[in-house]
Protein backbone atom coordinates (compact mmCIF):
# COMPACT_ATOMS: atom_id res chain seq x y z
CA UNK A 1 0.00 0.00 0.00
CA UNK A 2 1.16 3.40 -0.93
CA UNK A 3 0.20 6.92 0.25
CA UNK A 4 1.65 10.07 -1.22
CA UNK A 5 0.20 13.43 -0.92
CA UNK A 6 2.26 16.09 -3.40
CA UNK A 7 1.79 19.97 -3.08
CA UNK A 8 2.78 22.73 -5.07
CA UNK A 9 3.61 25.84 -3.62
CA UNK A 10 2.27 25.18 -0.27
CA UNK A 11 2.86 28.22 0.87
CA UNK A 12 0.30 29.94 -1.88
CA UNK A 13 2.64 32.93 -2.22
CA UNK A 14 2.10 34.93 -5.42
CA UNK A 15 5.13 34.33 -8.36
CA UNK A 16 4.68 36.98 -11.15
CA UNK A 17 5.76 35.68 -14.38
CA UNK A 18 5.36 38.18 -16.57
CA UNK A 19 5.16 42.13 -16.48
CA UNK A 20 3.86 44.55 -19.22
CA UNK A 21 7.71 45.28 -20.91
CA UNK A 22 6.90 47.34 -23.72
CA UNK A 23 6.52 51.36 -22.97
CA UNK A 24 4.34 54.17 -25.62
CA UNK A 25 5.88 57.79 -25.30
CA UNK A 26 3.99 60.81 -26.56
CA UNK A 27 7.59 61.68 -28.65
CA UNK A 28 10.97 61.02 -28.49
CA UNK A 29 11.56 64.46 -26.56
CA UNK A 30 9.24 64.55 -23.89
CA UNK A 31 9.78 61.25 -21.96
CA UNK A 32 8.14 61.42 -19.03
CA UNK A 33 4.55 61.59 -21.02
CA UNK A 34 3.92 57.94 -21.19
CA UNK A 35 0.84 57.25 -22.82
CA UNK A 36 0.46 53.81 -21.71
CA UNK A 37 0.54 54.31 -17.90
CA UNK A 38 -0.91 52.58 -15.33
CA UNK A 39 -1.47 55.91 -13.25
CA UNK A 40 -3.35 58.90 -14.41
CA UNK A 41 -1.67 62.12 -13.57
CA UNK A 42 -3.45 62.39 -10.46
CA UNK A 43 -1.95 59.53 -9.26
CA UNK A 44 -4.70 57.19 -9.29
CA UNK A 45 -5.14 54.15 -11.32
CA UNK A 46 -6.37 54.04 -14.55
CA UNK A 47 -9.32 52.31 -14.89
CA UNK A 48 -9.16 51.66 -18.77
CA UNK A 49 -5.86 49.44 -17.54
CA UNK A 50 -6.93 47.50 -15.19
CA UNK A 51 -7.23 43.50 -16.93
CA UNK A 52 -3.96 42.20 -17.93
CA UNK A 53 -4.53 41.79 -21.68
CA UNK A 54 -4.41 46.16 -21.22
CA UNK A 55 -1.84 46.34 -18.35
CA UNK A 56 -0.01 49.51 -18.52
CA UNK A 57 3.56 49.93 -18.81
CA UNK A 58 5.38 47.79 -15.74
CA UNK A 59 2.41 45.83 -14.14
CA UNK A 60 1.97 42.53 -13.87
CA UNK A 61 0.35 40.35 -16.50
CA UNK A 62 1.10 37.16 -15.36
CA UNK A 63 1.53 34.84 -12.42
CA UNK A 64 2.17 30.84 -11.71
CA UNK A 65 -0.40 29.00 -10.28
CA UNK A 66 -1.67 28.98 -6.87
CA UNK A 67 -1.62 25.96 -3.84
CA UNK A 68 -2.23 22.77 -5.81
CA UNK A 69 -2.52 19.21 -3.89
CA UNK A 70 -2.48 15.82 -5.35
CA UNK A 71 -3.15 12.51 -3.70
CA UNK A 72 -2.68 9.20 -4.45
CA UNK A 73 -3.21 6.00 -3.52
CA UNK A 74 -1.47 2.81 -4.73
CA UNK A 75 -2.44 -0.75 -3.73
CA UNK A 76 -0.31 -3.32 -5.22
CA UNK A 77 -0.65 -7.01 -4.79
């Protein structure tokens, strides 16, 4: 008889594995207007950014998968 209990990231701590990489300027001389940021000027978030598929520039798109458990039993004869 065999028991065996597996678990993957038992801890459920959150690994990002991706991040929006690419970054839109308004021109090549005024650098700190990004136009896709995830902040508005006010410093709030925008809200036309917030799924991943429209992340703004830096956030997180991406992340491995939570607590996962497997059993298993085995009974050989």
């Amino acid at each position: 008889m065999e028991f065996r209990v597996d678990a993957y990231n038992a801890f459920n701590a959150v690994v990002i594995s991706a991040r929006a990489s690419s970054m839109q300027l308004a021109s090549p001389s005024a650098p700190a207007t990004i136009l896709n940021s995830e902040y508005n000027a006010n410093g709030t978030l925008n809200q036309a950014r917030l799924t991943p598929n429209n992340a703004g520039f830096g956030s997180a798109t991406g992340a491995q998968a939570m607590r996962t458990v497997q059993l298993l039993f085995r009974f050989t004869f």
